[in-house]
C-alpha atoms as a PDB file:
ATOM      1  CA  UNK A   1      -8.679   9.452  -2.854  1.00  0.00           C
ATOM      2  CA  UNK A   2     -10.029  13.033  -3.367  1.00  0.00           C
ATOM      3  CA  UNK A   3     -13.564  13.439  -5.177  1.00  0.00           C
ATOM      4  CA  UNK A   4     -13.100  15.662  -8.228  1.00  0.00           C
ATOM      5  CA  UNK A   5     -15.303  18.303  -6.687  1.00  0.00           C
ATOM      6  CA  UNK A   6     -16.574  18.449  -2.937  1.00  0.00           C
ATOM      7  CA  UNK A   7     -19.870  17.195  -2.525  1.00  0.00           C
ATOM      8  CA  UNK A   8     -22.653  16.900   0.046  1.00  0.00           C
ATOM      9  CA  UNK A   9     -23.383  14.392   3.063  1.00  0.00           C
ATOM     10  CA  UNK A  10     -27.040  13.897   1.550  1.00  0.00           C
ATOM     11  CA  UNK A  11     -25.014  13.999  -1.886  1.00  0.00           C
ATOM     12  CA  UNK A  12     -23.171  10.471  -1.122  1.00  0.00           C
ATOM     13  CA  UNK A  13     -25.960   9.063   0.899  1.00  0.00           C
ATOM     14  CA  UNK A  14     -28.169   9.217  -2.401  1.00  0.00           C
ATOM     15  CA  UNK A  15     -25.489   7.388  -4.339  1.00  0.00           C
ATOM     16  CA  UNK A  16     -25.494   4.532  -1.790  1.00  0.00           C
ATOM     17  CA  UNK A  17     -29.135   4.803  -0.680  1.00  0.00           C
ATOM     18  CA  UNK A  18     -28.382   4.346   2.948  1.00  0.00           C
ATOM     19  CA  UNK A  19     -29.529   6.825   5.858  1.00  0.00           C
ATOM     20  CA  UNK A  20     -27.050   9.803   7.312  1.00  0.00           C
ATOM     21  CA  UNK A  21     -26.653  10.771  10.565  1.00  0.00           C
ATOM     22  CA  UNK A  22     -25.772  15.001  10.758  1.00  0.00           C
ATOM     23  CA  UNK A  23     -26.118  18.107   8.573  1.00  0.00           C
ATOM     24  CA  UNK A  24     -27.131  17.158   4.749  1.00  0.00           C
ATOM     25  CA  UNK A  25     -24.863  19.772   3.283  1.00  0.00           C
ATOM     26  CA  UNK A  26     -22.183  17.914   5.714  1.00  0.00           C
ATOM     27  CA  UNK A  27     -19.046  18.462   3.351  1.00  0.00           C
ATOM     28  CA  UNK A  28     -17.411  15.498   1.535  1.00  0.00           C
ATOM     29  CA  UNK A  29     -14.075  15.482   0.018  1.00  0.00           C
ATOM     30  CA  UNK A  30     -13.085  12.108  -0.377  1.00  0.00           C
ATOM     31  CA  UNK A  31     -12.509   8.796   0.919  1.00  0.00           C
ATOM     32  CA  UNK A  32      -9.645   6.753   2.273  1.00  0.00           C
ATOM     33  CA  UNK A  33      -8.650   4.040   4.623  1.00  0.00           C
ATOM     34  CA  UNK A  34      -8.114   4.503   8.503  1.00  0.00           C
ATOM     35  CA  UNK A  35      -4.520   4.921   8.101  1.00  0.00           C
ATOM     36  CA  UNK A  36      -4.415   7.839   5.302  1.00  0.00           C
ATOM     37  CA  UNK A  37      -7.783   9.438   5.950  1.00  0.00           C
ATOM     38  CA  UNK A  38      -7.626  13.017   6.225  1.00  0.00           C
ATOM     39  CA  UNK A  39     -10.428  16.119   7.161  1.00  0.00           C
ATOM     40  CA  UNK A  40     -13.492  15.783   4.610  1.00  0.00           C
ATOM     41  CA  UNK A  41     -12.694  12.117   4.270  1.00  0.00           C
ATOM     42  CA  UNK A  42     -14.612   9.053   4.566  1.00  0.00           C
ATOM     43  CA  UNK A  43     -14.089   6.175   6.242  1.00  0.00           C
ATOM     44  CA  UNK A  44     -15.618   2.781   6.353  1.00  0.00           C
ATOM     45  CA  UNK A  45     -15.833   0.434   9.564  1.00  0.00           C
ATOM     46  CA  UNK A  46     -17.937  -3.115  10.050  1.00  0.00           C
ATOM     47  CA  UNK A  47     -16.951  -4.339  13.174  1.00  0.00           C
ATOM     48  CA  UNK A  48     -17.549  -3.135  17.185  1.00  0.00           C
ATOM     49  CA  UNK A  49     -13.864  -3.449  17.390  1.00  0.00           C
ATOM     50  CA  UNK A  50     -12.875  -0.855  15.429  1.00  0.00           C
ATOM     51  CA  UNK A  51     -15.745   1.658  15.893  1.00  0.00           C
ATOM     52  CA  UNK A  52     -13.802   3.765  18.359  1.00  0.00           C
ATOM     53  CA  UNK A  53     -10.362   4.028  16.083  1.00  0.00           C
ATOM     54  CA  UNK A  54     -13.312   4.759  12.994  1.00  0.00           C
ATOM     55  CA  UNK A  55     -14.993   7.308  14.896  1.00  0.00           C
ATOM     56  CA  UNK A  56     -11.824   8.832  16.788  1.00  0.00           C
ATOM     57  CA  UNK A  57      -9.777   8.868  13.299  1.00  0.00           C
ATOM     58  CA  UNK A  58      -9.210  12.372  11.192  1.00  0.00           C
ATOM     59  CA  UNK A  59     -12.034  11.081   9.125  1.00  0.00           C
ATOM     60  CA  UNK A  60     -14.882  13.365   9.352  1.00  0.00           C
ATOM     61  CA  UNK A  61     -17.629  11.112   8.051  1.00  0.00           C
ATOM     62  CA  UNK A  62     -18.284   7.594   9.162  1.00  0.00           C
ATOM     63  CA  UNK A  63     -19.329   4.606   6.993  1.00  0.00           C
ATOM     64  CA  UNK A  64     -20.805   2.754   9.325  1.00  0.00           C
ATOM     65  CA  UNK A  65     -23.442  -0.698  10.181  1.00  0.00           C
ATOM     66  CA  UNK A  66     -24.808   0.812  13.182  1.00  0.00           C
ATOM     67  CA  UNK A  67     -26.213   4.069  14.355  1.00  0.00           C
ATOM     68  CA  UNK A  68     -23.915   5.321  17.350  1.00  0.00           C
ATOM     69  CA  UNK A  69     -23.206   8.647  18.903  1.00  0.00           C
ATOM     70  CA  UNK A  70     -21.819  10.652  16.657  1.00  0.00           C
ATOM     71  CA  UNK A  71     -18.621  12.729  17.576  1.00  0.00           C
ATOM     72  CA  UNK A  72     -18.697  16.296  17.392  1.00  0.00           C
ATOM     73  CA  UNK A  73     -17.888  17.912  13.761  1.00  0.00           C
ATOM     74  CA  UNK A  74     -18.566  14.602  12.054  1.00  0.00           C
ATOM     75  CA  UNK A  75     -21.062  12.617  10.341  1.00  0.00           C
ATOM     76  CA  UNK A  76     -22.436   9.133   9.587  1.00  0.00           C
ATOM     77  CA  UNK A  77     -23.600   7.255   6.982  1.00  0.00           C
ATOM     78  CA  UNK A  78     -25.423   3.859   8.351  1.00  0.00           C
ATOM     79  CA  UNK A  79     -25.383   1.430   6.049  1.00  0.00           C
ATOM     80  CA  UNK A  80     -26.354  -2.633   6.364  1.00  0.00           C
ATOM     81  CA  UNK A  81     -22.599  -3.267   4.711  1.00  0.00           C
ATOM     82  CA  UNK A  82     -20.479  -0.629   4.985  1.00  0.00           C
ATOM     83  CA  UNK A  83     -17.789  -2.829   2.870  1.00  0.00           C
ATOM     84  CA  UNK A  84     -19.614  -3.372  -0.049  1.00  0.00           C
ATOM     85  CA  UNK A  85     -21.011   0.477  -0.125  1.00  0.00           C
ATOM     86  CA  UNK A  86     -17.041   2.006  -0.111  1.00  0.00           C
ATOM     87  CA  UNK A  87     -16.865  -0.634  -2.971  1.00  0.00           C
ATOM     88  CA  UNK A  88     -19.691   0.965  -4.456  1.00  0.00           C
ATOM     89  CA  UNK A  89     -18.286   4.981  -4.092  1.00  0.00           C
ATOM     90  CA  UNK A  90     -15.525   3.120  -5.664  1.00  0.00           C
ATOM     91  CA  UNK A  91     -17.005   2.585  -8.633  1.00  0.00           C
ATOM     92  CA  UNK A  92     -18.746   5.798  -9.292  1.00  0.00           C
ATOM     93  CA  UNK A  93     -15.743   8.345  -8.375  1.00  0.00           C
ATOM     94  CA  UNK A  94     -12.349   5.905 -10.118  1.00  0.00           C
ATOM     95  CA  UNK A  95     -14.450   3.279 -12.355  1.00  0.00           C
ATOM     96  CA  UNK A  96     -12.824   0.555 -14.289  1.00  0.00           C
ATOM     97  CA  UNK A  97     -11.754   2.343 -17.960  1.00  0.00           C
ATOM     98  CA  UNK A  98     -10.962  -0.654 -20.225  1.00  0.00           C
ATOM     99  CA  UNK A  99      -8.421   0.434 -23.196  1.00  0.00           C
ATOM    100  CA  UNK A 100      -8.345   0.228 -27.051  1.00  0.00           C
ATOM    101  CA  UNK A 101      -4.926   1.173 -27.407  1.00  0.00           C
ATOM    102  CA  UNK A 102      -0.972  -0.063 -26.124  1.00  0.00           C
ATOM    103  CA  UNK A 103      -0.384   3.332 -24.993  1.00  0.00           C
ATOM    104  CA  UNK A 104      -3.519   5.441 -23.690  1.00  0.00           C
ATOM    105  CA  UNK A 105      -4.332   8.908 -25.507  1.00  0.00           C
ATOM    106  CA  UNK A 106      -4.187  10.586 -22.069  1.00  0.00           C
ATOM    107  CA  UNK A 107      -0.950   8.941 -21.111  1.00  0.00           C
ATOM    108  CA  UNK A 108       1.604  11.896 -20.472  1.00  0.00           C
ATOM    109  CA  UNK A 109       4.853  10.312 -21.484  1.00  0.00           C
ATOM    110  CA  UNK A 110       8.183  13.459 -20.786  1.00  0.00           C
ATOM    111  CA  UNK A 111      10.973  14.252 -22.899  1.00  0.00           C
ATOM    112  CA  UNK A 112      13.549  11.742 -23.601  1.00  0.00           C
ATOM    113  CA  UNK A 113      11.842   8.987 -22.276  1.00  0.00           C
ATOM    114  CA  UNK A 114      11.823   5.655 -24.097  1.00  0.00           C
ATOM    115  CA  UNK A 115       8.914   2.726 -23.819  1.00  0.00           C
ATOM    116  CA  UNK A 116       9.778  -0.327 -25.299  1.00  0.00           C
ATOM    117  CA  UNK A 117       7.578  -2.502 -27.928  1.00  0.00           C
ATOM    118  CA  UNK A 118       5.171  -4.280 -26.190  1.00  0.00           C
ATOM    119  CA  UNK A 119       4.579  -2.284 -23.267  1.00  0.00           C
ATOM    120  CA  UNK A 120       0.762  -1.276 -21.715  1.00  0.00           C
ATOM    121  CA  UNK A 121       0.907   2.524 -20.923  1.00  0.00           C
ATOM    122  CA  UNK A 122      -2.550   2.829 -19.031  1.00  0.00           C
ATOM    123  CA  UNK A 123      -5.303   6.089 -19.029  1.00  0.00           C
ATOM    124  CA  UNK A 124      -3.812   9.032 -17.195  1.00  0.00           C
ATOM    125  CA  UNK A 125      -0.239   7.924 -16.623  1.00  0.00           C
ATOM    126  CA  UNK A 126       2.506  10.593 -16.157  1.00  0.00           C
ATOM    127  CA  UNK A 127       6.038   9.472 -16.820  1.00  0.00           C
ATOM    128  CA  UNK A 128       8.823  11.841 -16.288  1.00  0.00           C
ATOM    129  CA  UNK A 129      11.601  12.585 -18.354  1.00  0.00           C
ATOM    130  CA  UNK A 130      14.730  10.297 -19.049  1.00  0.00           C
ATOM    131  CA  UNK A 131      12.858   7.185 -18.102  1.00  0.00           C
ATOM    132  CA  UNK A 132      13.125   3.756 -20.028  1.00  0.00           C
ATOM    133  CA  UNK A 133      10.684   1.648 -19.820  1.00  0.00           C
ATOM    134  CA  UNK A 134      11.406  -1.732 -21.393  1.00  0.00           C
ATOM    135  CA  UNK A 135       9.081  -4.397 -22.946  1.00  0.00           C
ATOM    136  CA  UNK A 136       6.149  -5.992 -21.441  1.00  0.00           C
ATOM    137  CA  UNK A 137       5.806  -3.699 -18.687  1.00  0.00           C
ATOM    138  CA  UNK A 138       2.475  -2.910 -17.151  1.00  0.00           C
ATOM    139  CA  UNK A 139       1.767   0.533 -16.115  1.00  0.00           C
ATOM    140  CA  UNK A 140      -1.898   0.169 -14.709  1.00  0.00           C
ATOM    141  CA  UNK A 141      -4.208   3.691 -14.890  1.00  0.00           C
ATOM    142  CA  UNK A 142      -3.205   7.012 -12.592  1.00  0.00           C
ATOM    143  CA  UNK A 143       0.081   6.037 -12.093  1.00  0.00           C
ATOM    144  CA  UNK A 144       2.854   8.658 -12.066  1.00  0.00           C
ATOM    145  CA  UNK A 145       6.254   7.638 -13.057  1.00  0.00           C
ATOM    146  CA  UNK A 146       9.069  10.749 -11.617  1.00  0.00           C
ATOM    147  CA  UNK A 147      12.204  11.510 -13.839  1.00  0.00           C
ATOM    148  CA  UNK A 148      15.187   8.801 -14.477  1.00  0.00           C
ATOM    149  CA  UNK A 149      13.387   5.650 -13.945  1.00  0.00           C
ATOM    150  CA  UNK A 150      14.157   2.430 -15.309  1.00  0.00           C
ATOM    151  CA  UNK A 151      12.055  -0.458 -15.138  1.00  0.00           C
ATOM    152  CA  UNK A 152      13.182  -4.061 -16.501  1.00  0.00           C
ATOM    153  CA  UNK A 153      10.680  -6.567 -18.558  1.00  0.00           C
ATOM    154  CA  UNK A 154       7.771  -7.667 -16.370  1.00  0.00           C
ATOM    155  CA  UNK A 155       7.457  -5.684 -14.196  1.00  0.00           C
ATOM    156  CA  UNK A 156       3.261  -4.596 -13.320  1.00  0.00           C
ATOM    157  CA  UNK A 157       2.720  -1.185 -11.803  1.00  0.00           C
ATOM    158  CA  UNK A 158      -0.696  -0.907 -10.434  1.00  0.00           C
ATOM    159  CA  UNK A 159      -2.290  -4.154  -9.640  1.00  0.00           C
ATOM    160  CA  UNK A 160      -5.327  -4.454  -7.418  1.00  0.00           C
ATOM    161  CA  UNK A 161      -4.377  -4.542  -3.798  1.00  0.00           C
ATOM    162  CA  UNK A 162      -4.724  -8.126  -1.972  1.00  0.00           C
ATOM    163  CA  UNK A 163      -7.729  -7.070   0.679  1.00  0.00           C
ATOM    164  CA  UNK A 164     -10.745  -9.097   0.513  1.00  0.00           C
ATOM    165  CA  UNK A 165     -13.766 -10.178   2.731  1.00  0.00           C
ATOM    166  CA  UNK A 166     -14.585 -13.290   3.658  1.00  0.00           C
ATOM    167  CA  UNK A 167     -18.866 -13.818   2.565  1.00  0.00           C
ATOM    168  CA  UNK A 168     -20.370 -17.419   2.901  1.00  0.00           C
ATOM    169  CA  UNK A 169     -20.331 -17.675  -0.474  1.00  0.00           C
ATOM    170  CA  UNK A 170     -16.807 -16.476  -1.258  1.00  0.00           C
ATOM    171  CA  UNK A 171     -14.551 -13.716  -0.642  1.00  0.00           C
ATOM    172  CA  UNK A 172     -15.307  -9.999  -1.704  1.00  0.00           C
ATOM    173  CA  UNK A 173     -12.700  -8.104  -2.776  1.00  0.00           C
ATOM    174  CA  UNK A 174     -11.861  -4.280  -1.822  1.00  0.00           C
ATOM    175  CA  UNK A 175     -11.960  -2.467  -5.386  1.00  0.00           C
ATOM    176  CA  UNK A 176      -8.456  -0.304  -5.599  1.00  0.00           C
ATOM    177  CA  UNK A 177      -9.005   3.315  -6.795  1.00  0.00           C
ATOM    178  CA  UNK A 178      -5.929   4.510  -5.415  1.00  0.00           C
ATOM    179  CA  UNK A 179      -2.356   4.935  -7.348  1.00  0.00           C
ATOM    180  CA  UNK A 180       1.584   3.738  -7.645  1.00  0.00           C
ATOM    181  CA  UNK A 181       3.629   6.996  -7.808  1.00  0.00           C
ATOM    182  CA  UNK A 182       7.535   6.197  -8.306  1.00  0.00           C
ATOM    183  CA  UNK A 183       9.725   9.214  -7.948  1.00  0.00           C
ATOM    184  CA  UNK A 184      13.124  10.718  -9.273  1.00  0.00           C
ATOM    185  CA  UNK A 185      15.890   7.984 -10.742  1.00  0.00           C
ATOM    186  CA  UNK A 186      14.491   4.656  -8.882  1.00  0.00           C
ATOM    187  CA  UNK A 187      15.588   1.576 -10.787  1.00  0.00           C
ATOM    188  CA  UNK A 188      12.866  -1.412 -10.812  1.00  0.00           C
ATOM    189  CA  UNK A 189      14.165  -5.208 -12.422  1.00  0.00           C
ATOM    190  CA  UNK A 190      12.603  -7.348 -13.798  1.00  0.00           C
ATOM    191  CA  UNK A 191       8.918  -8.800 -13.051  1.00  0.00           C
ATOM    192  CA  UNK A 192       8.307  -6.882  -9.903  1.00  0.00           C
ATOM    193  CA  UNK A 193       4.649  -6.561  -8.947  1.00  0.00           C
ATOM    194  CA  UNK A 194       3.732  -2.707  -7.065  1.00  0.00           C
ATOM    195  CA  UNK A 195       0.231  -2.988  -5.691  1.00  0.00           C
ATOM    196  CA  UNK A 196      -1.836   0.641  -6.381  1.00  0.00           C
ATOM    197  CA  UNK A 197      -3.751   1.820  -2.890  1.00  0.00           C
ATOM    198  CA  UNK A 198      -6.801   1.058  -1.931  1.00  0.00           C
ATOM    199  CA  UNK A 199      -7.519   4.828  -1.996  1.00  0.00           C
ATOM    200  CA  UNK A 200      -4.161   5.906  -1.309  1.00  0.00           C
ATOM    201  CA  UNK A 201      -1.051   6.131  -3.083  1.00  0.00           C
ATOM    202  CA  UNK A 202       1.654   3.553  -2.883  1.00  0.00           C
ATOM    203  CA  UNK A 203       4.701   4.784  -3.087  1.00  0.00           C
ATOM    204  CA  UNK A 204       8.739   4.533  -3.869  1.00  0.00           C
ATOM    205  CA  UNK A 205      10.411   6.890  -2.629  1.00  0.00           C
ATOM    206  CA  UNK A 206      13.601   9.063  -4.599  1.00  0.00           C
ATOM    207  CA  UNK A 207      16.471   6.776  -5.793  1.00  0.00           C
ATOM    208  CA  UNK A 208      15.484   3.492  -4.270  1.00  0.00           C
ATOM    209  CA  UNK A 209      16.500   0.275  -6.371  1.00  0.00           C
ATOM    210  CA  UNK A 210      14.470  -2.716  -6.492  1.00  0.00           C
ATOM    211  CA  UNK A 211      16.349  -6.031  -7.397  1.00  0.00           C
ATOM    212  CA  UNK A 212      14.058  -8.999 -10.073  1.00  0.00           C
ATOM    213  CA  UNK A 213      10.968 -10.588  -8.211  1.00  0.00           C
ATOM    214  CA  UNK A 214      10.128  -8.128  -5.648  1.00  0.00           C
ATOM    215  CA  UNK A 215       6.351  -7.683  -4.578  1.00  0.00           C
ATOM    216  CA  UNK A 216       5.136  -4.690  -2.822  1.00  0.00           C
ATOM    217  CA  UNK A 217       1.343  -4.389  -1.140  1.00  0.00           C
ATOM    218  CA  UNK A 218      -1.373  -1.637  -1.705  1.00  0.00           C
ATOM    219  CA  UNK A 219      -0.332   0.786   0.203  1.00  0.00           C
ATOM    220  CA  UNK A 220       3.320   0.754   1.294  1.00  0.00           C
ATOM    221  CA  UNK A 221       5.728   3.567   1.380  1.00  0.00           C
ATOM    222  CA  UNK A 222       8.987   3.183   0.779  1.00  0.00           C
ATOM    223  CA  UNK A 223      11.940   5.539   1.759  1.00  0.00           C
ATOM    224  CA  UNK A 224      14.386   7.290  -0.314  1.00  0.00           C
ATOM    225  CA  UNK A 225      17.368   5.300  -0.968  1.00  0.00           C
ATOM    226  CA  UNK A 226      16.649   1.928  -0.223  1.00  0.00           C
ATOM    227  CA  UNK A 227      17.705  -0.997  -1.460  1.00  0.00           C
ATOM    228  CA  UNK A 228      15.723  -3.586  -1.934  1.00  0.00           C
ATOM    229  CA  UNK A 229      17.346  -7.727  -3.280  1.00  0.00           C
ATOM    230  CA  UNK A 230      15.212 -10.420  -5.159  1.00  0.00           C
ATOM    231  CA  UNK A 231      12.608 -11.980  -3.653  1.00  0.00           C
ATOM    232  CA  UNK A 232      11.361 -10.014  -0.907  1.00  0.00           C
ATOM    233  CA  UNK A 233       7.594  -9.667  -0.474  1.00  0.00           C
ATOM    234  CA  UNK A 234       6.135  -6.475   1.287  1.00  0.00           C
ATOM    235  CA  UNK A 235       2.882  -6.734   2.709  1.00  0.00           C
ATOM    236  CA  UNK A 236       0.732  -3.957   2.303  1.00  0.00           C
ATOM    237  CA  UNK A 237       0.483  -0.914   4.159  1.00  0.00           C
ATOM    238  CA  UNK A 238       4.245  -0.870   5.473  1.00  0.00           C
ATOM    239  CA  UNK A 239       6.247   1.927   5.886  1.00  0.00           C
ATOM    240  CA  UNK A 240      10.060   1.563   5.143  1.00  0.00           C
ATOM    241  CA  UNK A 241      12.092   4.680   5.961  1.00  0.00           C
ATOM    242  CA  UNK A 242      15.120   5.807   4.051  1.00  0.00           C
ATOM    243  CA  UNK A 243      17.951   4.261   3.098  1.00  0.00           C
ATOM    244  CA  UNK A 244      17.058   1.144   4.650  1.00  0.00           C
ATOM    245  CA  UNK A 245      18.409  -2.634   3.313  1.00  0.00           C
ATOM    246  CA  UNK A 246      16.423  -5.644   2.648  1.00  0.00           C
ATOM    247  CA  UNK A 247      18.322  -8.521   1.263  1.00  0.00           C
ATOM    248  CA  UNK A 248      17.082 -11.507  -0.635  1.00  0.00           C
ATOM    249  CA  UNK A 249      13.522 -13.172   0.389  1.00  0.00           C
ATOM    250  CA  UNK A 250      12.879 -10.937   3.064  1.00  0.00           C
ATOM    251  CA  UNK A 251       9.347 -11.088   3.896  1.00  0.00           C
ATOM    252  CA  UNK A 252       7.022  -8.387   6.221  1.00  0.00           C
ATOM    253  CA  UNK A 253       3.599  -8.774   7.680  1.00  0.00           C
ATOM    254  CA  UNK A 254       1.613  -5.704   6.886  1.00  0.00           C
ATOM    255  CA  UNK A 255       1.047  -1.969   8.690  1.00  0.00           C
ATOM    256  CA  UNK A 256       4.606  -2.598  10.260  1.00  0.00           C
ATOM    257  CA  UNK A 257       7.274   0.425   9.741  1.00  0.00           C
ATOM    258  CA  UNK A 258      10.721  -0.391   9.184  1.00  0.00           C
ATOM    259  CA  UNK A 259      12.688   2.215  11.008  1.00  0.00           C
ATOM    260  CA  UNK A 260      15.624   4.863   8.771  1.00  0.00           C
ATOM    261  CA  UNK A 261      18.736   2.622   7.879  1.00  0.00           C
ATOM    262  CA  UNK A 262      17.830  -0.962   9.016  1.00  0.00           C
ATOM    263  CA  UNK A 263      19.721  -3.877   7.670  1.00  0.00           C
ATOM    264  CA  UNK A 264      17.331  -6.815   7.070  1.00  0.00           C
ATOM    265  CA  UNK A 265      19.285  -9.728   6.568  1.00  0.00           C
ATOM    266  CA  UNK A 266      18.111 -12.333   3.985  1.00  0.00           C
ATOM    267  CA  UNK A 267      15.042 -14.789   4.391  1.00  0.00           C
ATOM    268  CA  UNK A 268      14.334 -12.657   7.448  1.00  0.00           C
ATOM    269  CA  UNK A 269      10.633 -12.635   8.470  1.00  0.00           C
ATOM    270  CA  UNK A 270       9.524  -9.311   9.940  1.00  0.00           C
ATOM    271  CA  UNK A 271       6.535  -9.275  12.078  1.00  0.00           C
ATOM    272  CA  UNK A 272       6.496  -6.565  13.905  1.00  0.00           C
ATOM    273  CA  UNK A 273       7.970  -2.505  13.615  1.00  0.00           C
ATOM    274  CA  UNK A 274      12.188  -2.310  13.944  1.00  0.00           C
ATOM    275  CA  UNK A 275      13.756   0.241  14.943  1.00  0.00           C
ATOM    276  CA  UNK A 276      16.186   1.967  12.734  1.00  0.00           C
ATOM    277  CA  UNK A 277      20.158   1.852  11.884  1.00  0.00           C
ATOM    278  CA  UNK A 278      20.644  -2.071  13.361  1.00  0.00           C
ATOM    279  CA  UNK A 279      20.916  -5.290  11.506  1.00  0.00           C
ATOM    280  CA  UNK A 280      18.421  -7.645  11.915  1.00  0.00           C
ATOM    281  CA  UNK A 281      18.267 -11.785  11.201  1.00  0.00           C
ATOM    282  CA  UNK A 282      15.728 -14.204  11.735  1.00  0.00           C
ATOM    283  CA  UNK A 283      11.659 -15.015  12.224  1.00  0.00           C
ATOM    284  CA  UNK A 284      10.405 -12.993  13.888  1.00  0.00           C
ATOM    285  CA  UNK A 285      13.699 -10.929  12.812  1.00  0.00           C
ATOM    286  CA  UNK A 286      15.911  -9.944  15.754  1.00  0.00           C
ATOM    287  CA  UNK A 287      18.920  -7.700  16.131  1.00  0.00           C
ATOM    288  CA  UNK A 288      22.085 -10.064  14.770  1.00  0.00           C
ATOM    289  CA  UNK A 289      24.434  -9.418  18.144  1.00  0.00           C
ATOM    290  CA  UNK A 290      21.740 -10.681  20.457  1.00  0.00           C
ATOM    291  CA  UNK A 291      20.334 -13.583  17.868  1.00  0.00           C
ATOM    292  CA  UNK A 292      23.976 -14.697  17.507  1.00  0.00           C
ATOM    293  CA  UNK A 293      24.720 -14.527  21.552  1.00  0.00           C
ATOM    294  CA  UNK A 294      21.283 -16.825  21.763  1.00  0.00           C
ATOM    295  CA  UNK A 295      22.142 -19.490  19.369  1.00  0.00           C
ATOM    296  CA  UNK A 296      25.752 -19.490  21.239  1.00  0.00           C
ATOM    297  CA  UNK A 297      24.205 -19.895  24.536  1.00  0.00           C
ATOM    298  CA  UNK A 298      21.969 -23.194  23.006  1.00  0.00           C
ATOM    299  CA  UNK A 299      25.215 -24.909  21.505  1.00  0.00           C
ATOM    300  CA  UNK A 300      26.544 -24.908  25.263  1.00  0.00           C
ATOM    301  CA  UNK A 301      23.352 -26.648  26.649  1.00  0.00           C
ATOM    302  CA  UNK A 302      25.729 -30.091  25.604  1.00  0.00           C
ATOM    303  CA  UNK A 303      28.007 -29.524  27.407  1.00  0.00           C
ATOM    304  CA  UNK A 304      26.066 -27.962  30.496  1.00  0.00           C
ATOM    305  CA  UNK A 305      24.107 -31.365  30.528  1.00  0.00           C
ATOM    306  CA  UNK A 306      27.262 -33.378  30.422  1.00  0.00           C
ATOM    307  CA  UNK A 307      28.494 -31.298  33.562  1.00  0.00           C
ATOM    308  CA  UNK A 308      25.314 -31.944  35.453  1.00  0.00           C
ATOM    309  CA  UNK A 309      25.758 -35.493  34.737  1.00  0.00           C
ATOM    310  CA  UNK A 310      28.802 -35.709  36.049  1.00  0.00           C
END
């Protein structure tokens, strides 16, 4: 997520009231998570574990809970809770808008497109041209909606991404100012839930179909092409390359990639990155040919005991 102008290392430290560690007019563009942060980006870390991936990212400024060394060309910001002060930059550069009307005055909605009665149309949406958009869908703020896209009753574009922290007395959620963005002539059926990022984009890539009942996590990218059946959950921050196949009740475990024209057969549990153009079966999915050979082998055990026996 970029700030709408750039602003100062002192700047942000104000807003958050927590001490900085480097040049006060240390520039600030933005803010992101580990895996999309870019130059001029902040990042937020609370535990020794990750501290070296935090302070060895492309982030240039660190949101951290304890004052280390600071890398060369970057900066910190040392705060007591470095999740609940990204929460709190949250808030002040992509707050919460609440609505008054179905479809928001800043919606941008393109020629020929059609939204259905009964549809929510959120502040600063873009939809393309020649899209339709049938009833009770839910297209959440900032998302952007490409040319030729249908989506089916139900469906919610934009939710709040599933990330929270566990407190004593309850869990903490991450606040989501990132976006959806759906490109050229994807198809989308019926009550399908897209995540927005955290602080990225989540996105579907050109002419991918998704079946009824699919959920996809903050975060996730997903190829041009693909084709996605009922019932598969996507955890967030997966990347699916193109043209790829997931049949019905497929399910991922997150920050896994899914490599260019994988076959993912159905109820398939993936829990780790696959590499692309094989077919895959199982939990934890494995390649068909050698899953198939395996389960041969164990229907021979029988008769191998009855030999021994004997």
């Amino acid at each position: 997520m970029k700030f709408p102008k750039p602003h100062t290392l002192k700047e942000v430290a104000e807003l958050i009231d927590c001490k900085f560690v480097g040049d006060a007019n240390f520039q600030v563009l933005g803010m992101n998570e580990i895996h999309v942060v870019e130059r001029g980006d902040i990042v937020f870390v609370d535990h020794p574990k990750y501290y070296d991936k935090a302070l060895n990212s492309a982030a240039t400024i660190v949101l951290i809970n304890k004052e280390v060394d600071c890398p060369e060309g970057k900066a910190l910001l040392v705060s007591d809770d470095p999740f609940r002060d990204f929460n709190k930059l949250t808030d002040h550069f992509k707050p919460f808008q609440s609505s008054s009307n179905s479809i928001s005055a800043t919606a941008k909605i393109g020629e020929g497109t059609v939204v259905q009665p009964n549809c929510f149309i959120g502040h600063n949406v873009t939809l393309g041209k020649n899209c339709i958009i049938h009833s009770n869908v839910s297209i959440y703020d900032d998302a952007v909606i490409g040319n030729n896209v249908t989506i089916h009753s139900g469906t919610v574009l934009g939710a709040n991404a599933f990330y929270y922290k566990n407190r004593p007395d309850g869990y903490d959620r991450l606040k989501s100012g990132g976006r959806v963005v759906i490109e050229d002539y994807v198809d989308i059926g019926a009550s399908c839930t897209i995540d927005r990022g955290v602080s990225g984009d989540t996105i579907i890539g050109e002419g991918s179909k998704l079946d009824n009942l699919i959920q996809v996590g903050h975060d996730t990218v997903i190829g041009k092409k693909c084709l996605i059946a009922s019932q598969v959950g996507i955890a967030g921050c997966v990347v699916i390359e193109d043209e790829v196949t997931l049949w019905g009740q497929v399910g991922t475990t997150s920050g896994i990639t899914i490599g260019k024209k994988a076959v993912v057969q159905g109820q398939s549990g993936v829990t780790k990155s696959i590499e692309g153009g094989k077919v895959y079966w199982g939990t934890p999915a494995q390649e068909v040919r050698a899953h198939l050979k395996e389960m041969a082998s164990i229907k021979q055990i029988p008769n191998i005991l009855k030999q021994l026996k004997n």
